[in-house]
Protein backbone atom coordinates (compact mmCIF):
# COMPACT_ATOMS: atom_id res chain seq x y z
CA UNK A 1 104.06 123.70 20.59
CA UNK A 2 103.20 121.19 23.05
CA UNK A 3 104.36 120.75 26.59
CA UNK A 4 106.68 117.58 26.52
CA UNK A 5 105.10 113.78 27.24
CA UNK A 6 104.76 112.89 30.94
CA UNK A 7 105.69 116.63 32.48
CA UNK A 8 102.43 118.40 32.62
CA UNK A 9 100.23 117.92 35.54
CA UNK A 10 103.07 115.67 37.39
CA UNK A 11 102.58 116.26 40.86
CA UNK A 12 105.85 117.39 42.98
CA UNK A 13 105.43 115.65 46.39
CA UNK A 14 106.34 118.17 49.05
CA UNK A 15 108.97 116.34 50.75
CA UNK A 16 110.91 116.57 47.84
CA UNK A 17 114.16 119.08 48.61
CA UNK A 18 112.64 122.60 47.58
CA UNK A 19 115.03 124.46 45.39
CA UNK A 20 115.71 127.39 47.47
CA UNK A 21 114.35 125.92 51.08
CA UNK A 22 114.09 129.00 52.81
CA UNK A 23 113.54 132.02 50.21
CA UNK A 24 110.58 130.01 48.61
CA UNK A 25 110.77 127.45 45.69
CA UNK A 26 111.14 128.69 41.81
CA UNK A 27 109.23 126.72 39.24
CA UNK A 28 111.62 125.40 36.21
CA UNK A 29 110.76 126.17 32.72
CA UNK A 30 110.23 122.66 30.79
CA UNK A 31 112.10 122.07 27.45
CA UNK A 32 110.24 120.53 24.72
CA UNK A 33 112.31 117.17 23.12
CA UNK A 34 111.03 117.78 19.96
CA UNK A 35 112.33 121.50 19.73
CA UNK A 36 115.36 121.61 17.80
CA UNK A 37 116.33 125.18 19.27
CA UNK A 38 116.26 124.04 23.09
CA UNK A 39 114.03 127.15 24.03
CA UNK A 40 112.21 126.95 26.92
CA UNK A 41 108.46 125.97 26.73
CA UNK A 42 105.99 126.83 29.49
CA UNK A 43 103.71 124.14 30.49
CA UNK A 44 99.91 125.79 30.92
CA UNK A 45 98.92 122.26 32.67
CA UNK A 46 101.77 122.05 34.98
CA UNK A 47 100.60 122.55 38.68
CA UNK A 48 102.38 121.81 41.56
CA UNK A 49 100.41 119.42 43.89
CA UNK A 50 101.49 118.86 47.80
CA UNK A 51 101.23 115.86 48.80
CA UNK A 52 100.40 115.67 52.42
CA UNK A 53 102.20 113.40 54.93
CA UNK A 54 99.10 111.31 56.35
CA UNK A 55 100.86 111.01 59.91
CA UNK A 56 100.42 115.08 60.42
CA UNK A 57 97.35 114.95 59.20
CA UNK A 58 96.39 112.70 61.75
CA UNK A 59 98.10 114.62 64.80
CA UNK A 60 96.27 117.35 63.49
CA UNK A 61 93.34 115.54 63.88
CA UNK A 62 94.13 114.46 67.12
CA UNK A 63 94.74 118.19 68.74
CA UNK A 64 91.25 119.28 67.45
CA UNK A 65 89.61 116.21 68.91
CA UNK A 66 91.43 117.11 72.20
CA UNK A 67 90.27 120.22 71.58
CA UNK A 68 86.91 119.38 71.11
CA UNK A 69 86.98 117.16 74.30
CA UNK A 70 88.49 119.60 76.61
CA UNK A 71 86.23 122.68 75.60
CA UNK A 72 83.13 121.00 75.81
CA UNK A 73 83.99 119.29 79.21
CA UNK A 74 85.97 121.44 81.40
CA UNK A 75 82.36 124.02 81.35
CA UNK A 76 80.13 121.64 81.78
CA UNK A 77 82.00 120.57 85.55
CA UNK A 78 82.76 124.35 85.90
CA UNK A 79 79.41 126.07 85.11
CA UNK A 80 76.84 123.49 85.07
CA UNK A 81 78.31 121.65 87.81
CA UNK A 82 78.62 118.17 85.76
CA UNK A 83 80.65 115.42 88.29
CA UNK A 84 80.06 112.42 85.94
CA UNK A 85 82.62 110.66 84.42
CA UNK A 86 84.37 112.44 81.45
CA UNK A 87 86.36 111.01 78.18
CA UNK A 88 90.07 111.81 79.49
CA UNK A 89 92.42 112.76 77.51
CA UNK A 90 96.47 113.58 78.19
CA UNK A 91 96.26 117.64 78.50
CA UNK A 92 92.94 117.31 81.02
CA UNK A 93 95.10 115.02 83.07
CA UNK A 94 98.82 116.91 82.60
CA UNK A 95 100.10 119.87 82.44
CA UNK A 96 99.24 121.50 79.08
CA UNK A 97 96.56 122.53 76.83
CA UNK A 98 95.36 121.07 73.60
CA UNK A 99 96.19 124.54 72.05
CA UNK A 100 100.05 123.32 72.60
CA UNK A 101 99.38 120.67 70.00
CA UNK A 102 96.80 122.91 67.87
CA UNK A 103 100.03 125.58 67.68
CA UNK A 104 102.61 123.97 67.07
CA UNK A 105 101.62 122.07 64.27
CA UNK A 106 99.97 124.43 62.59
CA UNK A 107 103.85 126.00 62.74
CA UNK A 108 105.17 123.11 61.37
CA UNK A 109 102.89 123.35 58.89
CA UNK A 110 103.93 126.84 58.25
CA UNK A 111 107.41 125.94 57.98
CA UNK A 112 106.67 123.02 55.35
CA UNK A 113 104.19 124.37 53.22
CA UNK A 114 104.62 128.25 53.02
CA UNK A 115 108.44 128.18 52.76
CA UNK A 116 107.96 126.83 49.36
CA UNK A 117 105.75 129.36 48.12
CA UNK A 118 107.54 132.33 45.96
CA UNK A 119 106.79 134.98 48.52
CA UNK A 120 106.38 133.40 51.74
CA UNK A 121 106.75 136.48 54.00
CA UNK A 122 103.53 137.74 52.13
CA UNK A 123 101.29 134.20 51.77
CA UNK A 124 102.11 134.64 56.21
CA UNK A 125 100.21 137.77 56.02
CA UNK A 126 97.77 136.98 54.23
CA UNK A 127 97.05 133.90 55.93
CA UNK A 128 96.88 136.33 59.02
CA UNK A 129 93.93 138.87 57.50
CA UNK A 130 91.90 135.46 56.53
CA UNK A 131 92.00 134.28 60.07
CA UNK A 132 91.61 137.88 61.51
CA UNK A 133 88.46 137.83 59.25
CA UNK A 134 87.39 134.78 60.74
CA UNK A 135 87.85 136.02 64.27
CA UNK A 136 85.25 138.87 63.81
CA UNK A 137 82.48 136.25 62.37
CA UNK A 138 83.04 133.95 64.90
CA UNK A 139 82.79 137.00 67.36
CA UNK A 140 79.76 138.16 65.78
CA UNK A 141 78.08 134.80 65.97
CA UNK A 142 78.82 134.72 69.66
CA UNK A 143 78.28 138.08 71.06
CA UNK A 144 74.57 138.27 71.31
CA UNK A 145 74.90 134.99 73.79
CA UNK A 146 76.06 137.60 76.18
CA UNK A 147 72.63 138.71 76.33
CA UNK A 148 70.86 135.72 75.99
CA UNK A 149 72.78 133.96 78.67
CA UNK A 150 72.79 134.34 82.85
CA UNK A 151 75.56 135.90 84.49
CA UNK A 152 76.99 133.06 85.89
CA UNK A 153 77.85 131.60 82.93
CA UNK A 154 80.35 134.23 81.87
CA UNK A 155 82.69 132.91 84.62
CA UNK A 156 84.24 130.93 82.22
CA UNK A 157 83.06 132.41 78.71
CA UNK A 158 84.11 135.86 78.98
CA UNK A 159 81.65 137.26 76.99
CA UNK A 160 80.14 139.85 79.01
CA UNK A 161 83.55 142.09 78.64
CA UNK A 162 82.72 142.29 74.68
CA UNK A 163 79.61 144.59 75.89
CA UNK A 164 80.20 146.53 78.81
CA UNK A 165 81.03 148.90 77.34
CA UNK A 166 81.05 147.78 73.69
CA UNK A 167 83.35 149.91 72.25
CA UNK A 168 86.05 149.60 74.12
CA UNK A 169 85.77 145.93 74.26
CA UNK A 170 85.21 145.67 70.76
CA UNK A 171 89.02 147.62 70.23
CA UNK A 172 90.85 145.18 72.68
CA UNK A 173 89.38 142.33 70.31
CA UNK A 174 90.47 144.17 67.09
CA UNK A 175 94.31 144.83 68.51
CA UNK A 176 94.15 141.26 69.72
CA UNK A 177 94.61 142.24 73.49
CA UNK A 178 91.24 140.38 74.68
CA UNK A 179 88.87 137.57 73.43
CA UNK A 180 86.52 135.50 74.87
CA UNK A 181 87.00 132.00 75.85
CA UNK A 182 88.57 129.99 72.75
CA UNK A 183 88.83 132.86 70.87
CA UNK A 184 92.38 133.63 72.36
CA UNK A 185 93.71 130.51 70.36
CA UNK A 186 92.49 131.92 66.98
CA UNK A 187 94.05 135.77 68.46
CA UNK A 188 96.99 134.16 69.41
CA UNK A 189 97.28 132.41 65.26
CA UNK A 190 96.94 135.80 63.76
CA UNK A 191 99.64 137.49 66.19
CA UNK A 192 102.21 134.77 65.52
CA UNK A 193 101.58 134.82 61.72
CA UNK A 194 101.79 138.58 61.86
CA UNK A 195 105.44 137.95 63.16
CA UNK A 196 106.06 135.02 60.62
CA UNK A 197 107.64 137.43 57.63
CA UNK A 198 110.79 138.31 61.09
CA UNK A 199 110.92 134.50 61.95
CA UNK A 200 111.37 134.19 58.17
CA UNK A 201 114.07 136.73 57.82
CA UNK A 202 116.44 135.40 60.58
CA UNK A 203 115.98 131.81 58.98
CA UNK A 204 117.60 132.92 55.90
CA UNK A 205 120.07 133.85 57.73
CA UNK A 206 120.47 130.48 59.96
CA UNK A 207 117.94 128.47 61.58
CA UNK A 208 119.91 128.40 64.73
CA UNK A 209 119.41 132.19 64.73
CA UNK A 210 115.67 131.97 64.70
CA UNK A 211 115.85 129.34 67.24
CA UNK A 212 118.17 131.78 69.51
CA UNK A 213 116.10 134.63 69.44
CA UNK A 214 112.84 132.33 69.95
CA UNK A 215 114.08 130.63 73.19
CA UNK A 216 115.85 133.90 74.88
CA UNK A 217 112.26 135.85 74.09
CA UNK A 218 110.99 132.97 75.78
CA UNK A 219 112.75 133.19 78.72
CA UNK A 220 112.58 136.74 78.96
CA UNK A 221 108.61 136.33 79.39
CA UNK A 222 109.46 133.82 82.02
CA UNK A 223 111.52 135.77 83.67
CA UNK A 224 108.97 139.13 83.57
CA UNK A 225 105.96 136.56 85.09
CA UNK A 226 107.80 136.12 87.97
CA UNK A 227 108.81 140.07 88.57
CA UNK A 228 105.73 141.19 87.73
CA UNK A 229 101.91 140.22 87.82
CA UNK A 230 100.45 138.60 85.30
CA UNK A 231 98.42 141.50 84.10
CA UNK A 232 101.30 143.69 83.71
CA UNK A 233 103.14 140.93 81.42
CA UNK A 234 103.41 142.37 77.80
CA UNK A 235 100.91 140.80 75.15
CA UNK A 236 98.80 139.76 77.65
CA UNK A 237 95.59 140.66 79.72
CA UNK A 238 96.01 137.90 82.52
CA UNK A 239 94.46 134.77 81.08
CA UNK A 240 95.02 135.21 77.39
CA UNK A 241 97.84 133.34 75.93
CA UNK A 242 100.91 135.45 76.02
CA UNK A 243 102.11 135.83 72.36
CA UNK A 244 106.05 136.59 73.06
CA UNK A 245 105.75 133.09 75.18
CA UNK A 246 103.61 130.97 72.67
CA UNK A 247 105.68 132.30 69.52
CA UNK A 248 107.70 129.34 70.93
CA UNK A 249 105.66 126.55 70.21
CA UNK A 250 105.17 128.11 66.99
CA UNK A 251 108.24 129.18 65.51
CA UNK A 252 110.59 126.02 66.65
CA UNK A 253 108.06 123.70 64.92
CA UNK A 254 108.42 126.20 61.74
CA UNK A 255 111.87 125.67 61.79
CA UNK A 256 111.77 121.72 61.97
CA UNK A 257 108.62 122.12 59.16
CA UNK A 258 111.14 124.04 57.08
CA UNK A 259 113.71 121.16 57.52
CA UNK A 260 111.28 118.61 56.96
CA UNK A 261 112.50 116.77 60.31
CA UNK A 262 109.07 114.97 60.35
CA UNK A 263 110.81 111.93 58.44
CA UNK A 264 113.91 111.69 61.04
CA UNK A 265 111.54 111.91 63.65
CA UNK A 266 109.51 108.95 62.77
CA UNK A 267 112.25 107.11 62.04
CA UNK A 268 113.85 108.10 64.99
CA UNK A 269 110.91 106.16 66.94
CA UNK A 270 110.57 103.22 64.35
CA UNK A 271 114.12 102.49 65.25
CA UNK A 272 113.56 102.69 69.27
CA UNK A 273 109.84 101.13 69.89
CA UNK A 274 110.93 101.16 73.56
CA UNK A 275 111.12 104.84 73.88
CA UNK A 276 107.53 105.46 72.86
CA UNK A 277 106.88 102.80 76.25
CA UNK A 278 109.05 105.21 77.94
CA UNK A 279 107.08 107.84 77.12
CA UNK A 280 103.94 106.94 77.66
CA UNK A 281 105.21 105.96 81.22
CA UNK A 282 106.04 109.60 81.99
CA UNK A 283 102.52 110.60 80.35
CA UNK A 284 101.39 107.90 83.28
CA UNK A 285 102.99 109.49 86.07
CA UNK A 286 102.43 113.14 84.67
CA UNK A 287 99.06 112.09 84.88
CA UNK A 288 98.84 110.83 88.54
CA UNK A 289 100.77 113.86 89.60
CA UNK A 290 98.22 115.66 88.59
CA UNK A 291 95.55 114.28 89.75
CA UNK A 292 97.10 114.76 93.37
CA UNK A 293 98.06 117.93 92.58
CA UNK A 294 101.40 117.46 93.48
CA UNK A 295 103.19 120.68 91.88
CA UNK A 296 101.48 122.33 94.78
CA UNK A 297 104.98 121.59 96.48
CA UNK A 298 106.82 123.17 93.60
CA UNK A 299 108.59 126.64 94.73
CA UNK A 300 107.02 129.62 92.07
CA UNK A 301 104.11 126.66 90.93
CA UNK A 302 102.36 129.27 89.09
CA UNK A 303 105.41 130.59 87.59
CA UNK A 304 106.39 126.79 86.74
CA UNK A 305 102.74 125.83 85.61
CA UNK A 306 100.86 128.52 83.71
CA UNK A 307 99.26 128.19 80.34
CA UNK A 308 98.89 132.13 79.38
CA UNK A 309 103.22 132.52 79.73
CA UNK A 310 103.38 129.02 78.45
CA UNK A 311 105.52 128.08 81.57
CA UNK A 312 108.94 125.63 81.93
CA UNK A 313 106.36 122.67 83.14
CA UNK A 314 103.86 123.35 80.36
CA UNK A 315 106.01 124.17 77.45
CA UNK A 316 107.75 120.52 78.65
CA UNK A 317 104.49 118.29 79.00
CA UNK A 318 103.26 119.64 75.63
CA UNK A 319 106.67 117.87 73.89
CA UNK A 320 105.87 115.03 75.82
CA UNK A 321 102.25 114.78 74.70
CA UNK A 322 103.54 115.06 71.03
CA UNK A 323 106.12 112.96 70.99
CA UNK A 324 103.62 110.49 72.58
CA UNK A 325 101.72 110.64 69.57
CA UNK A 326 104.51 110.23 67.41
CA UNK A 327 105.74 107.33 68.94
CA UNK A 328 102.18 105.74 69.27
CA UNK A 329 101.40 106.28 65.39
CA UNK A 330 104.86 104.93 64.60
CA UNK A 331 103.50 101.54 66.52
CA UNK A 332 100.63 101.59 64.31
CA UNK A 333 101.34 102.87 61.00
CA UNK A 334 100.42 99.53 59.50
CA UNK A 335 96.97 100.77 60.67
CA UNK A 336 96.72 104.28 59.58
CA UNK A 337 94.21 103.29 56.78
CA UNK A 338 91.92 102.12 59.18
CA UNK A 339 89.15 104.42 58.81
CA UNK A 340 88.85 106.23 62.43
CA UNK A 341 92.36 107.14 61.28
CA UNK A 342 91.00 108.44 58.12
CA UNK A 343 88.73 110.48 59.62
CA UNK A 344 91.17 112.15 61.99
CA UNK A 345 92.95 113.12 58.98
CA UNK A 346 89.98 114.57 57.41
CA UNK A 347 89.81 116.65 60.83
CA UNK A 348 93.47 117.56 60.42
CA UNK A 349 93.26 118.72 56.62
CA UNK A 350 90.38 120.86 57.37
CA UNK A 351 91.67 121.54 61.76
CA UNK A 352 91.33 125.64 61.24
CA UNK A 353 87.58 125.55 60.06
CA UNK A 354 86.57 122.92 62.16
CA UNK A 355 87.83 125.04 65.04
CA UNK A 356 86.56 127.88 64.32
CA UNK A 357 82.98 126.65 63.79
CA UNK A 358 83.00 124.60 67.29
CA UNK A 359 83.44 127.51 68.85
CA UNK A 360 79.84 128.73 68.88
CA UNK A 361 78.69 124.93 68.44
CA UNK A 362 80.24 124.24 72.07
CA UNK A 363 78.79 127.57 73.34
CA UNK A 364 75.25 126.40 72.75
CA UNK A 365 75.93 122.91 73.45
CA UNK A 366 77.55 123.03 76.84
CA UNK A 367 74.74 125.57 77.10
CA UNK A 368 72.03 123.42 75.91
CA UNK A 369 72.65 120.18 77.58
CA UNK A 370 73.86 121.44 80.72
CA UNK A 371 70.38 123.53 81.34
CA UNK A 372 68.65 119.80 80.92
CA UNK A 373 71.21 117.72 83.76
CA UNK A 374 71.12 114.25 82.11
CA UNK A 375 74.14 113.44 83.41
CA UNK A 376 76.58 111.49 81.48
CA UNK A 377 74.40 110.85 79.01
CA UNK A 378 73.89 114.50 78.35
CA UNK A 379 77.38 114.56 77.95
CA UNK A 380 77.79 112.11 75.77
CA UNK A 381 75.07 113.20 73.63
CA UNK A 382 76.96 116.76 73.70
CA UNK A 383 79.99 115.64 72.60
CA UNK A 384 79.08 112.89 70.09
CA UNK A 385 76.87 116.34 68.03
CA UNK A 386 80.06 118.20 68.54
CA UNK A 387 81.94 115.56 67.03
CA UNK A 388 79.36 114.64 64.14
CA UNK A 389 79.07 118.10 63.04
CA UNK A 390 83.04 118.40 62.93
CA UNK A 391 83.11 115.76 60.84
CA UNK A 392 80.39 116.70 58.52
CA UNK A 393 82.44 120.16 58.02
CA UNK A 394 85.63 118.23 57.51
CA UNK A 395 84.11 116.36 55.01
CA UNK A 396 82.96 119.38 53.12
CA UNK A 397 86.16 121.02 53.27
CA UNK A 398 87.53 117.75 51.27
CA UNK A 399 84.95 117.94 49.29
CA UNK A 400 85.68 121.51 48.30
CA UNK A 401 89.22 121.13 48.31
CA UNK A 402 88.80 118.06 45.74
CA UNK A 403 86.10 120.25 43.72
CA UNK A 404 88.78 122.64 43.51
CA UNK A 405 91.61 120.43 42.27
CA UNK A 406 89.85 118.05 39.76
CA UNK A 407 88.62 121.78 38.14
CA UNK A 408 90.48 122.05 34.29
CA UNK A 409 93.41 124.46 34.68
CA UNK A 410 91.37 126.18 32.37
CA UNK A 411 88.59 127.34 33.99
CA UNK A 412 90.19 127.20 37.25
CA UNK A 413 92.51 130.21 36.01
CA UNK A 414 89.38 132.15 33.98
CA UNK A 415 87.50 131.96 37.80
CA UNK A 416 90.51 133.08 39.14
């Protein structure tokens, strides 16, 4: 008996209301026309296909290029001493990280795309052992740099803990506790996806609820910074990213995935192009501030300003950086098929890979090009191979990923 006319292989765009939005969605069986006894008729071809929202694809891509920008500029001026002129970008010149905008939309992203899978709770964790996986190899691939490379250089890199002494170091990585530099990103990922199944309990219950518990666990590590040192702070060696602070910037963008809030929020800033102005003002003066340090007059400024307990003043620039974004792409959206968009969504589809391999890419590059001091053209160079190689894995993760779709349900299930 056949599947009925125009059913199988229809794509379900992912912004369509899920059936059950928080307990995972539940596939309908189809019902043949032509069968007189109305029994329900699986369809072999039918897949469901996520569409993707360009626009987050694109702020995706726009974290790891701040990413990619920060991480291979801030060591070049700390270790090798570079004073040319840098690309800016908002986070060098604020008062947050690009790992803000790298976490919390990969939790909206959680909130959007795994809700609607049957078992959510368990597609988390097993999200979390793929990137715990990945940790080790990118570990692995870095390590032996701490052999290779002088002293001074682990100022910033970190890497010299990992072997003195090796086994010990090698159990703070593997319960998460220490990483080298960058690596505390992809640490902090698994941790919070470890706690996604809880987040995912109490938003059965009400989203509210999650949100509660998020902010006063929040607050709580605010409040222990300031008691205590830094070291002493739960989750957190000192200058890792303290998990119980970060979870959030991940779990309040799960929420608003879940709810699908990306819509009212471009909307929101089609209907008031003056606020993105606004916004971009404050950017302007958060930027200036900066640059004259001025929250050295702040009472508790490390308290206030402090990336590892994602502090009041960070947690607040990082929203403001996003919704900068926003309201800049909602200017342009008649542009977004421009192609430098277009590529910026390629980084954003593929954003966990590409991070993971620049890792050990900006290791050896900052390494390599700040040994030879060519200046700004050194740096350029640096980047611009940082960049292209990004790219090139971007583009083979859409080729894969397209590979991997346009393969006959067939086959696809026999390989499976």
């Amino acid at each position: 008996m056949r599947c009925s006319p125009g059913r199988c292989g229809r794509s379900i765009e992912r912004d369509e209301a899920p059936i059950n939005a928080f307990g995972g969605s539940r596939r309908r069986p189809l019902k043949d026309p032509g069968n007189a006894g109305g029994r329900a008729v699986a369809c072999p071809e039918e897949t469901i296909v996520m569409e993707r929202d360009q626009r987050i694809d694109i702020l995706r891509g726009i974290a790891i290029v701040t990413i990619l920008l920060n991480h291979i500029s801030i060591p070049l001026r700390t270790l090798f001493h570079y004073h040319g002129p840098t690309i800016p970008t908002l986070t060098q010149y604020g008062y947050s990280s690009a790992a803000s905008l790298f976490v919390a939309m990969s939790g909206y992203m959680v909130g959007m795309v795994y809700l609607k899978r049957p078992s959510p709770m368990k597609a988390a964790v097993k999200r979390a052992g793929e990137l715990y996986v990945i940790n080790l190899i990118v570990l692995a691939v870095i390590v032996p740099l701490a052999y290779a490379a002088p002293p001074a250089l682990d100022s910033y890199w970190k890497l010299r803990p990992m072997i003195e002494p090796p086994f010990a170091a090698l159990i703070r990585f593997l319960t998460l506790l220490d990483a080298p530099a960058f690596l505390d990103v992809l640490q902090l990922y698994v941790a919070l996806l470890l706690l996604t199944p809880v987040a995912i309990l109490l938003l059965r219950r009400s989203p509210l609820l999650l949100a509660g518990c998020s902010i006063l666990l929040w607050a709580a590590m605010q409040v222990a910074g300031v008691v205590f040192t830094p070291d002493t702070v739960l989750l957190s060696n000192g200058h890792s990213l303290n998990v119980l602070a970060w979870q959030l910037t991940f779990f309040l963008p799960l929420i608003a995935g879940a709810l699908r809030l990306h819509h009212r929020i471009f909307a929101w800033f089609e209907a008031r192009p003056a606020a993105t102005a606004w916004i971009w003002g404050a950017l302007a003066v958060s930027a200036l501030a900066r640059i004259v340090a001025a929250e050295r007059v702040l009472p508790l400024t490390y308290e206030l300003v402090n990336r590892p307990l994602n502090s009041p003043v960070w947690l607040f620039h990082s929203v403001l950086v996003l919704a900068g974004y926003i309201g800049l792409l909602t200017w342009l959206r008649g542009h977004l098929q421009l192609w430098p968009f277009q590529l910026l969504a390629s980084l954003g589809r593929n954003s966990l890979n590409v991070f993971a391999a620049s890792i050990p890419l900006i290791y050896v590059l900052s390494w390599g090009f700040g040994s030879l001091d060519w200046g700004f053209a050194g740096y350029l160079l640096a980047f611009a191979t940082l960049l292209g190689l990004s790219l090139a894995i971007a583009a083979w993760g859409d080729r894969r990923k397209h590979r991997k779709k346009a393969r006959p349900p067939v086959a696809a299930s026999q390989a499976a």
